[in-house]
Every structure is written in structure tokens, then in C-alpha cells.
C-alpha atoms as a PDB file:
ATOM      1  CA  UNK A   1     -67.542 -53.457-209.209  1.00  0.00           C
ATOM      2  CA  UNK A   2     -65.291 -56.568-209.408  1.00  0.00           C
ATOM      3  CA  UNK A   3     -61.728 -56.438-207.851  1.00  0.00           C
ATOM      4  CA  UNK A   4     -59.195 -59.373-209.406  1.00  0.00           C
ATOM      5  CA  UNK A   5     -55.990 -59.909-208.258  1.00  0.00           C
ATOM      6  CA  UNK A   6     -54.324 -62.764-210.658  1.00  0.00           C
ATOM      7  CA  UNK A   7     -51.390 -64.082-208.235  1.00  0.00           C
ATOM      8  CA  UNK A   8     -49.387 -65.107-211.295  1.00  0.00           C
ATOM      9  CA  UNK A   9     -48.749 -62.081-213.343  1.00  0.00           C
ATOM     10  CA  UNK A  10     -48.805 -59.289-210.600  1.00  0.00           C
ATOM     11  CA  UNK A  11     -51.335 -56.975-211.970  1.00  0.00           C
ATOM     12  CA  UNK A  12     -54.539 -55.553-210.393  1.00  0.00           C
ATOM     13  CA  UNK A  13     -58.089 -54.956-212.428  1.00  0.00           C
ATOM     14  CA  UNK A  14     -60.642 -53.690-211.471  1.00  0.00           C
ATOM     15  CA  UNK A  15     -63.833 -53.153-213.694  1.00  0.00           C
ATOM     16  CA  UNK A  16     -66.834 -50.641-212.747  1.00  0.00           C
ATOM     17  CA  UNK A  17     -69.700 -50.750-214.942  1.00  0.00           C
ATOM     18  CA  UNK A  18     -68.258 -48.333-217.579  1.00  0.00           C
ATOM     19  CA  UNK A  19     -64.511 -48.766-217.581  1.00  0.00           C
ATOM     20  CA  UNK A  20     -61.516 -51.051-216.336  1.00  0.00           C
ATOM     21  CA  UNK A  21     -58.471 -50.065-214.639  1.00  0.00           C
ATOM     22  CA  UNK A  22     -55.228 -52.316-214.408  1.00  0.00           C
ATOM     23  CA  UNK A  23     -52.058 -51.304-212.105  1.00  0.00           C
ATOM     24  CA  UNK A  24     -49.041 -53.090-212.503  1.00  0.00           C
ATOM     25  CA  UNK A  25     -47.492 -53.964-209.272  1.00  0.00           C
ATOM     26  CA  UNK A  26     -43.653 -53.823-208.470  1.00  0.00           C
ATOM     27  CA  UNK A  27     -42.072 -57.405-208.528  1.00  0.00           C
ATOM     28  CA  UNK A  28     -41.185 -57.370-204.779  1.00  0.00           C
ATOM     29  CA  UNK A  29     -44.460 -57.247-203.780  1.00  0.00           C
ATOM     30  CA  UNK A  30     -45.209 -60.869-203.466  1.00  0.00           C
ATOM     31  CA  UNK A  31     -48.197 -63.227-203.665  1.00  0.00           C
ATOM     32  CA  UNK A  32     -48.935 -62.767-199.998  1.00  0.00           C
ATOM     33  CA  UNK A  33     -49.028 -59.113-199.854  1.00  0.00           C
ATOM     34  CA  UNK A  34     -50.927 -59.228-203.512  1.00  0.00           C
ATOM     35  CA  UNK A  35     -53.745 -61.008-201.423  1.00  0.00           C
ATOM     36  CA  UNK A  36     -53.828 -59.502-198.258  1.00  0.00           C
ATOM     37  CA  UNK A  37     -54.035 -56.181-200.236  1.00  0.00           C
ATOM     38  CA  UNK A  38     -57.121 -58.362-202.423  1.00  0.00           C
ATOM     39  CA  UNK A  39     -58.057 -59.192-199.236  1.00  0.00           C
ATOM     40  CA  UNK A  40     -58.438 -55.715-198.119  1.00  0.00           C
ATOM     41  CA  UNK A  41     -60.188 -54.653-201.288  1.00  0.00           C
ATOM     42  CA  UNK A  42     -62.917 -56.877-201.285  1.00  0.00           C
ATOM     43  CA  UNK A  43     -63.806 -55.554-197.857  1.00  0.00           C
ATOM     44  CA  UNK A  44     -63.471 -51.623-199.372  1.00  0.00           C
ATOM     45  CA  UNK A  45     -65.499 -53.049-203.126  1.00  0.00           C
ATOM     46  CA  UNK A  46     -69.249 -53.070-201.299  1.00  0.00           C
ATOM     47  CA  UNK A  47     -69.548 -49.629-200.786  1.00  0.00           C
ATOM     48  CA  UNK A  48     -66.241 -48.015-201.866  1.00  0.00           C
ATOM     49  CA  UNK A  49     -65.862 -46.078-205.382  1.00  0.00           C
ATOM     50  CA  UNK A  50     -63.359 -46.340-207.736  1.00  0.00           C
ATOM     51  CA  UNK A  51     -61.514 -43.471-206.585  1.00  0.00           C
ATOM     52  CA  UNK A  52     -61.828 -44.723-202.441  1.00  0.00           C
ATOM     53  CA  UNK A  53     -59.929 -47.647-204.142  1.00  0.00           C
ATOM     54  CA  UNK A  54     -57.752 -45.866-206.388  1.00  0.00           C
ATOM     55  CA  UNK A  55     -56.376 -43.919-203.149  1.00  0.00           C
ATOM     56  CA  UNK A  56     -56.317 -47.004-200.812  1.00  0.00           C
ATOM     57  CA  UNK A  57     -53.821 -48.516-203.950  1.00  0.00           C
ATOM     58  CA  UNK A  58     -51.679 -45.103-204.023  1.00  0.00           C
ATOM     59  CA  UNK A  59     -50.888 -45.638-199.905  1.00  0.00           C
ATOM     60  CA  UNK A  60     -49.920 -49.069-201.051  1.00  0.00           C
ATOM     61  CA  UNK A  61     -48.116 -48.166-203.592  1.00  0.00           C
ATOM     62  CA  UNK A  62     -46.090 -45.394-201.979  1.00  0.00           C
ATOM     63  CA  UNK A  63     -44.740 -47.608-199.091  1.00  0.00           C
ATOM     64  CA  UNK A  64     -43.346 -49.986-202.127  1.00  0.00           C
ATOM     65  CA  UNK A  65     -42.243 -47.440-204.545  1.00  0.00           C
ATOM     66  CA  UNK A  66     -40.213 -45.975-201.504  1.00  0.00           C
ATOM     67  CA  UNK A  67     -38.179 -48.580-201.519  1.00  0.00           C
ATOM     68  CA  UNK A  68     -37.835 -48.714-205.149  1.00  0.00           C
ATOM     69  CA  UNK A  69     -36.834 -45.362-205.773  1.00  0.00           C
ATOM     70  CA  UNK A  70     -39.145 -44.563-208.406  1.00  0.00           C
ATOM     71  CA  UNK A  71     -42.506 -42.836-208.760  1.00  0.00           C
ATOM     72  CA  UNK A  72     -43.575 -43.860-211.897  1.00  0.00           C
ATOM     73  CA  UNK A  73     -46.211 -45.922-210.493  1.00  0.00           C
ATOM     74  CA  UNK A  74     -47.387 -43.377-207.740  1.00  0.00           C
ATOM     75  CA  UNK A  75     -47.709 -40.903-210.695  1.00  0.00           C
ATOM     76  CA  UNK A  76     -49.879 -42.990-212.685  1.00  0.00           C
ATOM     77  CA  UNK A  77     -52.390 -43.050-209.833  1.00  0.00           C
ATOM     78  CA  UNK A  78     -52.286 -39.779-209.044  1.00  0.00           C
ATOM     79  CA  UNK A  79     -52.979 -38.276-212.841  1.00  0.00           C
ATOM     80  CA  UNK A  80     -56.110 -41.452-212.670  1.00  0.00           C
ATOM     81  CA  UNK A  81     -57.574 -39.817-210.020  1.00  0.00           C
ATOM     82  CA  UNK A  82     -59.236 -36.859-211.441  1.00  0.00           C
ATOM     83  CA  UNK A  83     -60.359 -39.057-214.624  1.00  0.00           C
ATOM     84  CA  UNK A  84     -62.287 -41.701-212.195  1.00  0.00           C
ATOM     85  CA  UNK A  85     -63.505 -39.008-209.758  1.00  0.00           C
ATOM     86  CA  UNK A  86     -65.641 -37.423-212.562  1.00  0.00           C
ATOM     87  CA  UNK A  87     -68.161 -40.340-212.256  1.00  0.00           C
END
């Protein structure tokens, strides 16, 4: 499993062996929070699965979309989770 972070365009990946997933992060979440959450991540990507991850990122998530008003994001995750929890 390999967890990217690319600082410039605000988007994470992350690949298991069969499939990748890419979440597209409000812009107020900065570069700083992008890493510590990276950060964070890499510590969960040695013996977490996808959907350990997937929830960690909905927490994340929720505290931002809060503040944004919108859930379209949260949703997203949510309706992943059953897909990636199959494996």
C-alpha cells in the first residue's frame, strides 16, 4: 500500500495492490495539515487496510467539511466504504 500526498494539487492517492483511491481535499486545508495528516498515514499504511484509512480520512474530513457546510465529501467516503471493505 503506498499513501501520496502531492502538496501542490491537494489530492490524496492511495494505491493497494488491486485498486487506487483519490480524495480531493477542501482548499482550506493547507500544505501543513496535508502533511501532518501524510504524516499520520504513513504511520497507519504498515498494518492498516484500506478501509482503517478510509475512516481515519472521514474523521478528517468531517472536522473540515464542518466548517464548510457541505457533505459532499463526507458522503463520498462513506458510500467507499462498503466497496473497499469487501477485500
Amino acid at each position: 500500500m503506498i499513501v501520496n500526498i502531492p502538496s501542490q494539487n491537494l489530492t490524496l492517492r492511495v494505491w493497494t495492490a488491486s485498486r487506487e483511491l483519490c480524495v480531493s481535499f477542501p482548499q482550506m486545508m493547507t500544505v501543513p495539515i496535508l502533511k501532518q495528516v501524510h504524516l499520520r498515514l504513513q504511520a497507519l499504511s504498515s498494518l492498516a487496510s484500506i478501509v482503517q484509512i478510509l475512516a481515519y480520512m472521514q474523521i478528517i474530513l468531517h472536522v473540515y467539511l464542518l466548517r464548510l457546510q457541505t457533505v459532499v465529501f463526507l458522503e463520498l467516503i462513506v458510500l467507499a466504504l462498503p466497496i473497499f471493505s469487501r477485500h
